[in-house]
C-alpha atoms as a PDB file:
ATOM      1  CA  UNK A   1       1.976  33.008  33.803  1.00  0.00           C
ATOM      2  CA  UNK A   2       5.122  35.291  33.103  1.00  0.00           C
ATOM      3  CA  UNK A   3       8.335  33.987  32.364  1.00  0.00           C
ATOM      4  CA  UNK A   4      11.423  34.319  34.101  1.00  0.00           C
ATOM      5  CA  UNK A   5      13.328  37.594  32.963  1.00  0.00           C
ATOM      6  CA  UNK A   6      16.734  36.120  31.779  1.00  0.00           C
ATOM      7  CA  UNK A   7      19.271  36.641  34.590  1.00  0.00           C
ATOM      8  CA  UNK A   8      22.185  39.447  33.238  1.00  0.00           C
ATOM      9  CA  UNK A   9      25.618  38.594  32.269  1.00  0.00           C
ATOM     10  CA  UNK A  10      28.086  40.180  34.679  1.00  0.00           C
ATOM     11  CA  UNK A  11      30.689  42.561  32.856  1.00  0.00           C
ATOM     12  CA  UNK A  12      34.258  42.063  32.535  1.00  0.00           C
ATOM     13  CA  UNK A  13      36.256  44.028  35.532  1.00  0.00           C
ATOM     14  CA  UNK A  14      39.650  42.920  35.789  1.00  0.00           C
ATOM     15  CA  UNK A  15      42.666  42.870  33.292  1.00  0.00           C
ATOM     16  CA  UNK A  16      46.557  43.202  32.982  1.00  0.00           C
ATOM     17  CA  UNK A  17      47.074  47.215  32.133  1.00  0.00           C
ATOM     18  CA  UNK A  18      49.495  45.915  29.116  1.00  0.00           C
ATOM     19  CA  UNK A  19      45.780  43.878  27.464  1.00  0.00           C
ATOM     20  CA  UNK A  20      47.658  40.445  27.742  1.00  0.00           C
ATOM     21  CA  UNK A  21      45.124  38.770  29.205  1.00  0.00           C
ATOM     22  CA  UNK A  22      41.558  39.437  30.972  1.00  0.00           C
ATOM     23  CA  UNK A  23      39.664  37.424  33.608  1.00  0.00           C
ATOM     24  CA  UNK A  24      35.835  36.934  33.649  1.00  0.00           C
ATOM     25  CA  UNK A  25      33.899  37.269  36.686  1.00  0.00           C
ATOM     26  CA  UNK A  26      31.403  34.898  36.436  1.00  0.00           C
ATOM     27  CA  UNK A  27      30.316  35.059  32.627  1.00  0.00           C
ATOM     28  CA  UNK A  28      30.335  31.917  30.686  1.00  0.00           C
ATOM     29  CA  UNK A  29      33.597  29.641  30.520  1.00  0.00           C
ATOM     30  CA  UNK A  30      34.080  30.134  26.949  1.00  0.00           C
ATOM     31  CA  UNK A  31      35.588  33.747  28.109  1.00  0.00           C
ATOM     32  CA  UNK A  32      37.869  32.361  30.172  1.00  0.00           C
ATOM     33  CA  UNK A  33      39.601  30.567  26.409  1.00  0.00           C
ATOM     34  CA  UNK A  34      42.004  32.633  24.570  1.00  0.00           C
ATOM     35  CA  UNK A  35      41.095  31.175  21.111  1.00  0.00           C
ATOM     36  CA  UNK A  36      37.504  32.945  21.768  1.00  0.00           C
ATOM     37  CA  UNK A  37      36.617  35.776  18.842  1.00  0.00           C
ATOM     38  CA  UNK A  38      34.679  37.599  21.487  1.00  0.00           C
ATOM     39  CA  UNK A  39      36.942  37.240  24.101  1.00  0.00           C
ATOM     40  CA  UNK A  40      40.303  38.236  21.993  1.00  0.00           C
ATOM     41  CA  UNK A  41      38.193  41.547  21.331  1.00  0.00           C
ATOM     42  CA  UNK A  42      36.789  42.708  24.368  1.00  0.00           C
ATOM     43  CA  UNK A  43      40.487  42.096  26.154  1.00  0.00           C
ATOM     44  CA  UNK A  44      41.903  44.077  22.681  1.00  0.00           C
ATOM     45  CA  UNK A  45      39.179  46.925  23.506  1.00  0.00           C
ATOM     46  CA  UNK A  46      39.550  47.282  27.197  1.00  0.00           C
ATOM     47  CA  UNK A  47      43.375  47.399  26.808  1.00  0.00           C
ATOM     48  CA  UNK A  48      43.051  50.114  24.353  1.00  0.00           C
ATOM     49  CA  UNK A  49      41.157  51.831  26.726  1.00  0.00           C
ATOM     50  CA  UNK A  50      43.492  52.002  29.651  1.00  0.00           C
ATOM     51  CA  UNK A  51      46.669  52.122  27.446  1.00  0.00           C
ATOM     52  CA  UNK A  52      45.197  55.905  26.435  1.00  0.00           C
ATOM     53  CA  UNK A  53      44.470  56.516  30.059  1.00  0.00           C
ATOM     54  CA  UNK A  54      48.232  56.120  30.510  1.00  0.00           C
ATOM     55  CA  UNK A  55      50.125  59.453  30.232  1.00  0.00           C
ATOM     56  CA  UNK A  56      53.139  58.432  27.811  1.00  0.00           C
ATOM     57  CA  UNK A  57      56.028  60.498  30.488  1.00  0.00           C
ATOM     58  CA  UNK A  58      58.434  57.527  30.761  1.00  0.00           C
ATOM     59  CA  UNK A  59      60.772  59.719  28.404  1.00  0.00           C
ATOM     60  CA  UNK A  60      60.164  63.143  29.455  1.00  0.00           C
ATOM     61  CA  UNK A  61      60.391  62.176  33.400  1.00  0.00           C
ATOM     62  CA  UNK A  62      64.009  60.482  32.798  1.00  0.00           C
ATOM     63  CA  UNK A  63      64.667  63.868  30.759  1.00  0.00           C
ATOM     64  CA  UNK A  64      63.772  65.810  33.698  1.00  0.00           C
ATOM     65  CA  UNK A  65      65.606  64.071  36.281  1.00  0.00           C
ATOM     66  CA  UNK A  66      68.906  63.537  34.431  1.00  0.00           C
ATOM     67  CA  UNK A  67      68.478  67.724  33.917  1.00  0.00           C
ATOM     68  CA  UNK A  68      68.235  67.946  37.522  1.00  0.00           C
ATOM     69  CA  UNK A  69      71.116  65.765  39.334  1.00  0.00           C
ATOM     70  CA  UNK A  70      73.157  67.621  36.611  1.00  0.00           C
ATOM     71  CA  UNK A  71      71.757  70.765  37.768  1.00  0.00           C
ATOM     72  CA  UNK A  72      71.898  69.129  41.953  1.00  0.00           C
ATOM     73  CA  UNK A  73      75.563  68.851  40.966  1.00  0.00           C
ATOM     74  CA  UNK A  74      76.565  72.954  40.850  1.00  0.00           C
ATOM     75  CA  UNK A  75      74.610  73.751  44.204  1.00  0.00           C
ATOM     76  CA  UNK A  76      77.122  74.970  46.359  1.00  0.00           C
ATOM     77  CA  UNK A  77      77.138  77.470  49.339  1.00  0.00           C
ATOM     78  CA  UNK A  78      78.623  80.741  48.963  1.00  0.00           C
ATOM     79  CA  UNK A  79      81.747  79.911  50.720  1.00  0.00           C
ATOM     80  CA  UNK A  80      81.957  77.557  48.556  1.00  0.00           C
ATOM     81  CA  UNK A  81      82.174  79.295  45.570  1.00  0.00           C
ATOM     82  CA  UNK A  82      84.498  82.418  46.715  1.00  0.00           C
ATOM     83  CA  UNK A  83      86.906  79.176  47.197  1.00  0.00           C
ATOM     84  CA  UNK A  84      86.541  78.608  43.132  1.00  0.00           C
ATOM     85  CA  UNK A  85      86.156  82.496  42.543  1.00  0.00           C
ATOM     86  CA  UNK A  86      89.768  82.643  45.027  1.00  0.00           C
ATOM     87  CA  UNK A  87      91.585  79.514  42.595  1.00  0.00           C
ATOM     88  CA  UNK A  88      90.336  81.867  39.592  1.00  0.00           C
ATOM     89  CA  UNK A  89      92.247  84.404  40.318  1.00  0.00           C
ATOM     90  CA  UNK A  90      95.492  82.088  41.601  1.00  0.00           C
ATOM     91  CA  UNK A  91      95.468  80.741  38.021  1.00  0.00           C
ATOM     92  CA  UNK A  92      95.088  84.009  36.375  1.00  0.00           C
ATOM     93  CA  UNK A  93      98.091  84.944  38.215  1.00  0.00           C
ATOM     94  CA  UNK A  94     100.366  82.241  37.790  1.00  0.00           C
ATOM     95  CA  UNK A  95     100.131  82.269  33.740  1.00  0.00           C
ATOM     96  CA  UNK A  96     100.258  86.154  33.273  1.00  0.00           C
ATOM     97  CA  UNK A  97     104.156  85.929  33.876  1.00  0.00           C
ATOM     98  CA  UNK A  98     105.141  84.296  30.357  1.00  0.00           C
ATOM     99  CA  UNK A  99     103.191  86.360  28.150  1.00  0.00           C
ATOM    100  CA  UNK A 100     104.655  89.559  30.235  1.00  0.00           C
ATOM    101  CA  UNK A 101     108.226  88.302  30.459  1.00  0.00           C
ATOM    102  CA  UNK A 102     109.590  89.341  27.068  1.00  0.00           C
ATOM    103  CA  UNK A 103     108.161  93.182  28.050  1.00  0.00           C
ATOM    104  CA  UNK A 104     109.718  93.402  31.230  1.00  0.00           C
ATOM    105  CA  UNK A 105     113.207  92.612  29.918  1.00  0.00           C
ATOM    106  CA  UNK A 106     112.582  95.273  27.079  1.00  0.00           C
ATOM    107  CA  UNK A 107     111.104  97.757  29.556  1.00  0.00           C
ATOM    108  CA  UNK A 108     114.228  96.859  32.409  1.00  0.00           C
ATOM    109  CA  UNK A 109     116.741  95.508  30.051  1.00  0.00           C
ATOM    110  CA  UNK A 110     117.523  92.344  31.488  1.00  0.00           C
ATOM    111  CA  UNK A 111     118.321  89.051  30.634  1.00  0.00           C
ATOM    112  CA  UNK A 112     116.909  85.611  30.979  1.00  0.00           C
ATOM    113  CA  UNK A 113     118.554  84.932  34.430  1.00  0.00           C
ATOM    114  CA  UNK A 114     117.791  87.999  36.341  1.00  0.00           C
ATOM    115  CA  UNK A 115     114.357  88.177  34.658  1.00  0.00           C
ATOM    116  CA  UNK A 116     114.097  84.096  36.297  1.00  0.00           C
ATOM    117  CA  UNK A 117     114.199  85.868  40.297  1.00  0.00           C
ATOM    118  CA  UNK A 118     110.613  86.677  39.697  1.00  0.00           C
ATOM    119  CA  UNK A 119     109.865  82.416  40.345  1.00  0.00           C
ATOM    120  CA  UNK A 120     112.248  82.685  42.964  1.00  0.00           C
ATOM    121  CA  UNK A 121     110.576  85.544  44.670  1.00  0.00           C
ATOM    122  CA  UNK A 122     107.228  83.717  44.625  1.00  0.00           C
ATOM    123  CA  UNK A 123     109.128  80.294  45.501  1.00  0.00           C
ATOM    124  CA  UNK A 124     110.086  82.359  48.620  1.00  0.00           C
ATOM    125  CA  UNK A 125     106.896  83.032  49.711  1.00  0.00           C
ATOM    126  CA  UNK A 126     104.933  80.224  49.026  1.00  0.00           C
ATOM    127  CA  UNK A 127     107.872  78.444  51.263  1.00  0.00           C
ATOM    128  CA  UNK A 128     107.310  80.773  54.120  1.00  0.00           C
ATOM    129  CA  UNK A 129     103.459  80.604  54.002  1.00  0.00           C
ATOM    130  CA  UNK A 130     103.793  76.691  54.160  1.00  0.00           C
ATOM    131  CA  UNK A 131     105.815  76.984  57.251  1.00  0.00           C
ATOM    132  CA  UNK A 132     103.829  80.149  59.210  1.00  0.00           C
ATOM    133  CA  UNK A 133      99.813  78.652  57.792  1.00  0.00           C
ATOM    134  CA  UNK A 134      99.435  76.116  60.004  1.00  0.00           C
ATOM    135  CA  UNK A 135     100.564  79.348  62.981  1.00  0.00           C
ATOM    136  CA  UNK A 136      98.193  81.291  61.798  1.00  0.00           C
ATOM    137  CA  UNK A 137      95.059  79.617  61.324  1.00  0.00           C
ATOM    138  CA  UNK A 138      95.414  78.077  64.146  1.00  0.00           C
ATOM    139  CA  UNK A 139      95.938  81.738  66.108  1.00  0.00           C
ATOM    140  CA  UNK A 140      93.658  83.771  63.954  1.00  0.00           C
ATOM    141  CA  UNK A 141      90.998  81.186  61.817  1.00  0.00           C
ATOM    142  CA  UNK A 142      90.817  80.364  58.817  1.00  0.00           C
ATOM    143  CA  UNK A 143      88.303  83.193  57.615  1.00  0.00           C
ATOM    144  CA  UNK A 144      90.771  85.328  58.965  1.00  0.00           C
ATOM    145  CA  UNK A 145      93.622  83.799  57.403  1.00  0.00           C
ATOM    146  CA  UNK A 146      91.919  83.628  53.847  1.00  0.00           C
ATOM    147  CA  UNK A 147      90.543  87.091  53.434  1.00  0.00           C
ATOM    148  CA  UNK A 148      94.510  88.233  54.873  1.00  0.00           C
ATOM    149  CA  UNK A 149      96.365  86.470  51.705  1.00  0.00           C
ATOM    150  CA  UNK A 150      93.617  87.803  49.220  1.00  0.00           C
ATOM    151  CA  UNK A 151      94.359  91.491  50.665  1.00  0.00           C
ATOM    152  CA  UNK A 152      98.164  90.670  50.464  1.00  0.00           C
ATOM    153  CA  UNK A 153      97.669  89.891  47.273  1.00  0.00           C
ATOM    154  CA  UNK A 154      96.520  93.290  46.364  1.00  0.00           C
ATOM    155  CA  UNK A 155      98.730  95.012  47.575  1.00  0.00           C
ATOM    156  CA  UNK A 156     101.706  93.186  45.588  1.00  0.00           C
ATOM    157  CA  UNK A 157      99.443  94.015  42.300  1.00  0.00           C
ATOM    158  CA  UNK A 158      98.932  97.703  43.502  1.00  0.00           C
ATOM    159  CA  UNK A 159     102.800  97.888  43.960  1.00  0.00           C
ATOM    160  CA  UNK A 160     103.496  96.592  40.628  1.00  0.00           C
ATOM    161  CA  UNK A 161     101.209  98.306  38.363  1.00  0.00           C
ATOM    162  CA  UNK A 162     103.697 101.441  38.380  1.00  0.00           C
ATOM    163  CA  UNK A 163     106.901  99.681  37.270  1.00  0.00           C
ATOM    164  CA  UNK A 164     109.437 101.088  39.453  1.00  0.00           C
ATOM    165  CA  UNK A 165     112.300  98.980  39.274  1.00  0.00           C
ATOM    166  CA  UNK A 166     112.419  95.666  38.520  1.00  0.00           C
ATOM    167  CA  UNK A 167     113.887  94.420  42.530  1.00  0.00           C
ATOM    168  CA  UNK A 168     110.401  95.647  43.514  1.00  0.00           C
ATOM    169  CA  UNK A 169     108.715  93.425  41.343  1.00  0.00           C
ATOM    170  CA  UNK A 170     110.817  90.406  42.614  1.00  0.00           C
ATOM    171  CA  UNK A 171     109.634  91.491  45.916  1.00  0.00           C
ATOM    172  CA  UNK A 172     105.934  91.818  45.109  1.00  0.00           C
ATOM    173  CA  UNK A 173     105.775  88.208  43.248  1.00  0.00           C
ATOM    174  CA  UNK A 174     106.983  86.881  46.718  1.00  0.00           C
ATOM    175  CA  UNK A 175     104.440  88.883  48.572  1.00  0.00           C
ATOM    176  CA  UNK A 176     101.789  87.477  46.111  1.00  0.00           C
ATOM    177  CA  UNK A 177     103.122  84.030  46.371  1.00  0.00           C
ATOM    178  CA  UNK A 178     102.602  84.118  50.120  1.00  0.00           C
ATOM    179  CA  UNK A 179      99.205  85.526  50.343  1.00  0.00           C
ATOM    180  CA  UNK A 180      98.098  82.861  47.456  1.00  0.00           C
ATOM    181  CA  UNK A 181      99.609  80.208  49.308  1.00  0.00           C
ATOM    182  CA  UNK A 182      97.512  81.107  52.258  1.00  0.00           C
ATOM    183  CA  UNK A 183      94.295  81.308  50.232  1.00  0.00           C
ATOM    184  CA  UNK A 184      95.183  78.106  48.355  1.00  0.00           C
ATOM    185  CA  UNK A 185      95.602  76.129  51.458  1.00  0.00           C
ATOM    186  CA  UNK A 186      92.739  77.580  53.039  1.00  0.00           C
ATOM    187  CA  UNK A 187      90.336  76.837  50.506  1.00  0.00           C
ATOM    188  CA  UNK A 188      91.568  73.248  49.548  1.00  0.00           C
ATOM    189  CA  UNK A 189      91.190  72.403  53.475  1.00  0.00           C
ATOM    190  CA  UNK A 190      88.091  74.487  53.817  1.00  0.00           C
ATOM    191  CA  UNK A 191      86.507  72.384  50.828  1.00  0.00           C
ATOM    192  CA  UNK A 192      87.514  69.200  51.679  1.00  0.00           C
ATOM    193  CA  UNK A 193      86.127  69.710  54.869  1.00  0.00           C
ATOM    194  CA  UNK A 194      82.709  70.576  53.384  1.00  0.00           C
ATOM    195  CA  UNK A 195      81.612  66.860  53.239  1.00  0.00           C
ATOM    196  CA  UNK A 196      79.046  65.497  50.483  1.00  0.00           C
ATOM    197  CA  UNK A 197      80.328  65.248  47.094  1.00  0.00           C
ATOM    198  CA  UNK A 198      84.119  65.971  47.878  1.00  0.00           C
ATOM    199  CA  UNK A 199      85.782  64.364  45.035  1.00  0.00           C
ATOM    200  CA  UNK A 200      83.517  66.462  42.770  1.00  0.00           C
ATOM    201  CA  UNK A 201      84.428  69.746  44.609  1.00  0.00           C
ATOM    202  CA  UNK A 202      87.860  69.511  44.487  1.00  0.00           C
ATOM    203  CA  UNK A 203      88.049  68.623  41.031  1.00  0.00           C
ATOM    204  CA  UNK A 204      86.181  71.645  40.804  1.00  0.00           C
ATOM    205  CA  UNK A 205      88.358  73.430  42.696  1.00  0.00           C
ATOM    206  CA  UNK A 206      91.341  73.177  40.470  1.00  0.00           C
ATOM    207  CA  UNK A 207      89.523  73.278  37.305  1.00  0.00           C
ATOM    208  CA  UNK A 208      88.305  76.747  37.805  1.00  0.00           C
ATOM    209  CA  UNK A 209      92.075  77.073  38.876  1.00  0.00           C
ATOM    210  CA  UNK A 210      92.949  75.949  35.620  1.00  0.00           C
ATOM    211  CA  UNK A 211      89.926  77.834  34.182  1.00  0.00           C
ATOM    212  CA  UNK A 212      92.121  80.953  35.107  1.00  0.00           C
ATOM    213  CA  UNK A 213      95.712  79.851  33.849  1.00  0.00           C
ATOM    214  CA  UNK A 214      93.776  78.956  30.603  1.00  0.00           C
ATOM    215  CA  UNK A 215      91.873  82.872  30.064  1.00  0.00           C
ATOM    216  CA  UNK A 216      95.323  84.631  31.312  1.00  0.00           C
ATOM    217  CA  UNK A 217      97.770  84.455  28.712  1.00  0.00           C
ATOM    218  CA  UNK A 218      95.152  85.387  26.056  1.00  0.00           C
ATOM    219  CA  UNK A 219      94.417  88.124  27.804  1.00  0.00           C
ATOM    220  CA  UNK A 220      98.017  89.812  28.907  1.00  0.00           C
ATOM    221  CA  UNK A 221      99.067  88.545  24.953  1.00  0.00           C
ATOM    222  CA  UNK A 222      95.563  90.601  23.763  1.00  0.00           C
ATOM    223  CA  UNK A 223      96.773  93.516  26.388  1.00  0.00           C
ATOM    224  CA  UNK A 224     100.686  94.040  25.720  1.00  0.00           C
ATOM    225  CA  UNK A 225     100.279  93.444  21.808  1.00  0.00           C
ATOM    226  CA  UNK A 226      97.533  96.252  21.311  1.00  0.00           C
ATOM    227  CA  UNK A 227     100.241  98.861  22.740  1.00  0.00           C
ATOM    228  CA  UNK A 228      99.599  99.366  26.324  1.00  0.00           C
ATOM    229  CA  UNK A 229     102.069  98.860  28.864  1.00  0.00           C
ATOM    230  CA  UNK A 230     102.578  95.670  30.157  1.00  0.00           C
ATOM    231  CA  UNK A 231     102.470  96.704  33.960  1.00  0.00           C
ATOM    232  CA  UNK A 232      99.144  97.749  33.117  1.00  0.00           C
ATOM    233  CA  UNK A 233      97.604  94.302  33.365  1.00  0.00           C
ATOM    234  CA  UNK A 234      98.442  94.340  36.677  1.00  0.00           C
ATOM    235  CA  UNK A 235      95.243  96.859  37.248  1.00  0.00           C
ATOM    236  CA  UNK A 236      93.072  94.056  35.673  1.00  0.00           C
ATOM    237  CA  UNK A 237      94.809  91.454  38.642  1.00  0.00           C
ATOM    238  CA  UNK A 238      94.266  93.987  40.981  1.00  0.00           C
ATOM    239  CA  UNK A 239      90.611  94.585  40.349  1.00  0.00           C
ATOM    240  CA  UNK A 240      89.877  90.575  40.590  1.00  0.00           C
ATOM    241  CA  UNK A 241      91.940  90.668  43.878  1.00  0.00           C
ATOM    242  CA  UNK A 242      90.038  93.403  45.891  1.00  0.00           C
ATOM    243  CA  UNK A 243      86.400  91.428  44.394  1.00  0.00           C
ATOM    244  CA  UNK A 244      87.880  88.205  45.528  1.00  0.00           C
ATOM    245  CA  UNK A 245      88.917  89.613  49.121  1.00  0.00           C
ATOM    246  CA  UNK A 246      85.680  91.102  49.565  1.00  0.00           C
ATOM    247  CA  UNK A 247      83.841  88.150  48.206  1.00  0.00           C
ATOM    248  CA  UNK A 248      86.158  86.027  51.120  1.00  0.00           C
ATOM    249  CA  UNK A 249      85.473  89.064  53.419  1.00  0.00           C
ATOM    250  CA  UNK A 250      81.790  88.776  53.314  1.00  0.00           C
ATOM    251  CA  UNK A 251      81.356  85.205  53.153  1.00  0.00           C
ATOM    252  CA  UNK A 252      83.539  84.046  55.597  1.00  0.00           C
ATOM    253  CA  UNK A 253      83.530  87.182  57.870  1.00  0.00           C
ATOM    254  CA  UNK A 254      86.915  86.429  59.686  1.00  0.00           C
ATOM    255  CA  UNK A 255      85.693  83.309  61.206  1.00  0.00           C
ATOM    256  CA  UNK A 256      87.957  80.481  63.143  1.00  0.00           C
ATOM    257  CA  UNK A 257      86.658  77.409  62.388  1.00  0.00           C
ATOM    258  CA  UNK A 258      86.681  75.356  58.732  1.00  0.00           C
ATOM    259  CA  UNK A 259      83.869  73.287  57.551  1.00  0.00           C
ATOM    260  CA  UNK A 260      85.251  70.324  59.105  1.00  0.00           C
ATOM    261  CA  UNK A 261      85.524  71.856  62.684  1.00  0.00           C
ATOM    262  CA  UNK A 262      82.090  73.271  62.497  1.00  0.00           C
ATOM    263  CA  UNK A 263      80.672  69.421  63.622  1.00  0.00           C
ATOM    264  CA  UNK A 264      83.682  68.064  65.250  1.00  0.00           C
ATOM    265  CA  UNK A 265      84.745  70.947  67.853  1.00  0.00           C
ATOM    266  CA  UNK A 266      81.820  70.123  70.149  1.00  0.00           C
ATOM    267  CA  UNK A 267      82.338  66.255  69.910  1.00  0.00           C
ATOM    268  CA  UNK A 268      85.996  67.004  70.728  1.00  0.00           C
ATOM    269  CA  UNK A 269      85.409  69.389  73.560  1.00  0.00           C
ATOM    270  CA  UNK A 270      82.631  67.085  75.057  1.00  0.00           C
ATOM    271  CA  UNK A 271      85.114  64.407  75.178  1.00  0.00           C
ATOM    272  CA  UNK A 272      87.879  66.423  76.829  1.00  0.00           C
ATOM    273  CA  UNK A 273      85.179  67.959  79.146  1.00  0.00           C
ATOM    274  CA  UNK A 274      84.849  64.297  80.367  1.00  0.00           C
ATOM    275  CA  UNK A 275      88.072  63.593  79.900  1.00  0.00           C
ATOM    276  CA  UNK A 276      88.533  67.055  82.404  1.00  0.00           C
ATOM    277  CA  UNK A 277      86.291  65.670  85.121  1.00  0.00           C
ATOM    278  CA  UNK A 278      87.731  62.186  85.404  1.00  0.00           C
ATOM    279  CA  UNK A 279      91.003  63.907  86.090  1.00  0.00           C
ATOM    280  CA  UNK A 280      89.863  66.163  88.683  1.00  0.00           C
ATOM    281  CA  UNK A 281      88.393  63.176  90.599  1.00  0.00           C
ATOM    282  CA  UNK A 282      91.695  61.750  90.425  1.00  0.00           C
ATOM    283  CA  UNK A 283      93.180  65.115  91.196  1.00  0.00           C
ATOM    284  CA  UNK A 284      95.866  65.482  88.548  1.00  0.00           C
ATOM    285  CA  UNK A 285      94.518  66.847  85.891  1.00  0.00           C
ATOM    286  CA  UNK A 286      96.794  67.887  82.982  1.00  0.00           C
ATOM    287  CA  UNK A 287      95.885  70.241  80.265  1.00  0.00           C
ATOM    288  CA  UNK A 288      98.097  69.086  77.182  1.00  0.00           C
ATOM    289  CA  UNK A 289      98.446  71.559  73.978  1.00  0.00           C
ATOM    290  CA  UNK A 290     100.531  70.917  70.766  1.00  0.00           C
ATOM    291  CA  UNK A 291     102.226  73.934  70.084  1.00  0.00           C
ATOM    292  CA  UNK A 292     103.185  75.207  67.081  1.00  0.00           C
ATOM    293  CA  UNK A 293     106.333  73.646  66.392  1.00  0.00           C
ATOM    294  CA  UNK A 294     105.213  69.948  67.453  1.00  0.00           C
ATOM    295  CA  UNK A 295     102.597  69.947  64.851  1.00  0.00           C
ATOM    296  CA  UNK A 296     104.990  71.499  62.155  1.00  0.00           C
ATOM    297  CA  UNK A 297     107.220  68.577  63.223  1.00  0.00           C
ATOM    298  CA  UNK A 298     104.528  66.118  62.796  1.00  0.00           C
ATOM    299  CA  UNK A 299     103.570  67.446  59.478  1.00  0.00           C
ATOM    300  CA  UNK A 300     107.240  67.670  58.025  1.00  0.00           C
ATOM    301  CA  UNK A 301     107.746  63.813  59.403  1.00  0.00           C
ATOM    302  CA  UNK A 302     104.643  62.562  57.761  1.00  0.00           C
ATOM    303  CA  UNK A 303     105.898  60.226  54.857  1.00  0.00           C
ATOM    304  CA  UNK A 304     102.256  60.925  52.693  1.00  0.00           C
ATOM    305  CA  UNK A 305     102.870  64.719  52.996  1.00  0.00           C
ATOM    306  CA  UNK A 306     106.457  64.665  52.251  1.00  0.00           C
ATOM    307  CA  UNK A 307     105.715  62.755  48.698  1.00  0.00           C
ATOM    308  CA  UNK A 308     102.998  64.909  47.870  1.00  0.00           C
ATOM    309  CA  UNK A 309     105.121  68.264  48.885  1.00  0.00           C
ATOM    310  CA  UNK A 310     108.220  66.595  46.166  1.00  0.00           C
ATOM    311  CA  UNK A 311     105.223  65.963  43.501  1.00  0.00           C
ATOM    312  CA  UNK A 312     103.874  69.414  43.765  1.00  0.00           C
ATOM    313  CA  UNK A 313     107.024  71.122  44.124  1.00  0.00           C
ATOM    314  CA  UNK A 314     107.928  69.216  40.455  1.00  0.00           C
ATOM    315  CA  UNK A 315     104.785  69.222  38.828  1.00  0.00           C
ATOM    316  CA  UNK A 316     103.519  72.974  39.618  1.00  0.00           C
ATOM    317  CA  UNK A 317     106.853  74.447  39.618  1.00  0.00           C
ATOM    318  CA  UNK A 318     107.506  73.390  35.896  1.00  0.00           C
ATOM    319  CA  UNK A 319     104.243  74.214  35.058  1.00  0.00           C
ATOM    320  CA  UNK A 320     104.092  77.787  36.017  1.00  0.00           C
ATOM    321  CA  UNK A 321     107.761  78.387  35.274  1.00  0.00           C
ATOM    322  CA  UNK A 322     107.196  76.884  31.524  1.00  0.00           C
ATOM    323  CA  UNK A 323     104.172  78.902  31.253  1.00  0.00           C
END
């Protein structure tokens, strides 16, 4: 007579993956108790084993995705960045002026209050662009508008690079002052407009402005002191100003609307289309248009834009003019 084969011990299956504890499936009791030599070493084993089987990426993944919201953070369109390439080029304009003041009143002899007219000439036109932008984007678009002050701009540089008398000059900063005005305007309403990240764009915005008021006065100091004549950084200004209007040229290609108008224009006309209809069943419908000197009105009685215009008038104006 044979005698029963002994009946197999099931294996061990399940287990925490950090080997804290580990469940029997139907073996003896005595596995089931932690203070059990066998039992302490096959959970010690098993853990082991699927601890290796665990690729250790904890610290390389958090690497890797700190490296790319950092890198999420500079994706911007190419409007986008002609609008920082465009504030570049402002700032590298605006702090040129100190380091070439002491040459123009050797070159023109004049003194410190006629050589002063140059921040009135640019005053001037950053005055008149304030009152005529509003006109003129809305008429022409701001593409249109933007890619017009970067070509004004060139032509005050092209006018001033020969230094012809110093009137002209006064004439050209006010000519530059109203075609930056236009682009600055332009570009702070075209990125704020862009939606997303805003309060990261705009700081960006003005730091590559201040990028360029930081670079400029080494460079006219590097370019006067060597010899050369100081008109002659105007060629440098004048080469960033025809890339920066073809830059806006190509990127913006004249068009009307801003970022922000893009997705509100057809929510806007779908409402006055209905708005159209439910006056033509009542039979007096009545087409109603700001016109240009309603909305200058509005703007210039706005309390918020009046405090802001007094702040920037202070701050920027002593900036540049100290610079």
């Amino acid at each position: 007579m044979m005698s029963p084969s002994p009946t197999p011990q099931p294996r061990v299956t399940a287990m925490d993956l950090d080997g804290k504890s580990i469940k029997s499936l139907g073996i003896d009791d005595t596995l089931d108790r932690r203070d059990d030599p066998a039992s302490s070493a096959l959970a010690m084993a098993a853990g082991a084993n699927i601890d290796a089987s665990i690729p250790p990426c904890d610290a390389t993944f958090k690497k890797r995705s700190m490296v790319s919201r950092a890198l999420d953070g500079w994706k911007f369109t190419g409007k986008e960045w002609a609008c920082f390439f465009t504030l570049v080029v402002a700032g590298i304009s605006d702090a040129s002026a100190g380091a070439l003041i002491p040459y123009m009143q050797s070159y023109f002899h004049i003194g410190y209050m006629t050589v002063s007219t140059l921040f009135v000439g640019q005053c001037i036109g950053f005055i008149l662009a304030s009152f005529s932008n509003a006109y003129l984007t809305d008429k022409f678009g701001l593409g249109t508008v933007i890619a017009w002050g970067a070509f004004q701009q060139t032509i005050a540089y092209t006018l001033m690079a020969p230094p012809i008398n110093f009137p002209l000059i006064v004439v050209c900063y006010a000519i530059n002052g109203f075609g930056m005005a236009l682009q600055d305007a332009a570009a702070n309403a075209y990125i704020g407009g862009t939606g997303g990240n805003v309060a990261w764009k705009m700081g960006l915005l003005h730091a590559f402005y201040g990028l360029g008021a930081l670079i400029s006065p080494l460079i006219a100091t590097a370019f006067v002191s060597s010899g050369i004549k100081f008109s002659y950084f105007w060629l440098v200004t004048l080469g960033l100003g025809v890339v920066n209007f073809l830059l806006l040229l190509s990127m913006f290609r004249l068009e009307r609307e801003s970022a922000a108008e893009d997705s509100s224009e057809r929510q806007e006309g779908q409402e006055m289309a209905a708005v159209g209809v439910r006056g033509m069943e009542e039979g007096n419908m009545v087409v109603q248009e700001d016109d240009h000197k309603a909305k200058l009105k509005r703007i210039l009685t706005d309390r918020n834009v009046l405090v802001m215009a007094a702040f920037i008038l202070l701050y920027v104006g002593t900036e540049v003019s100290i610079g």
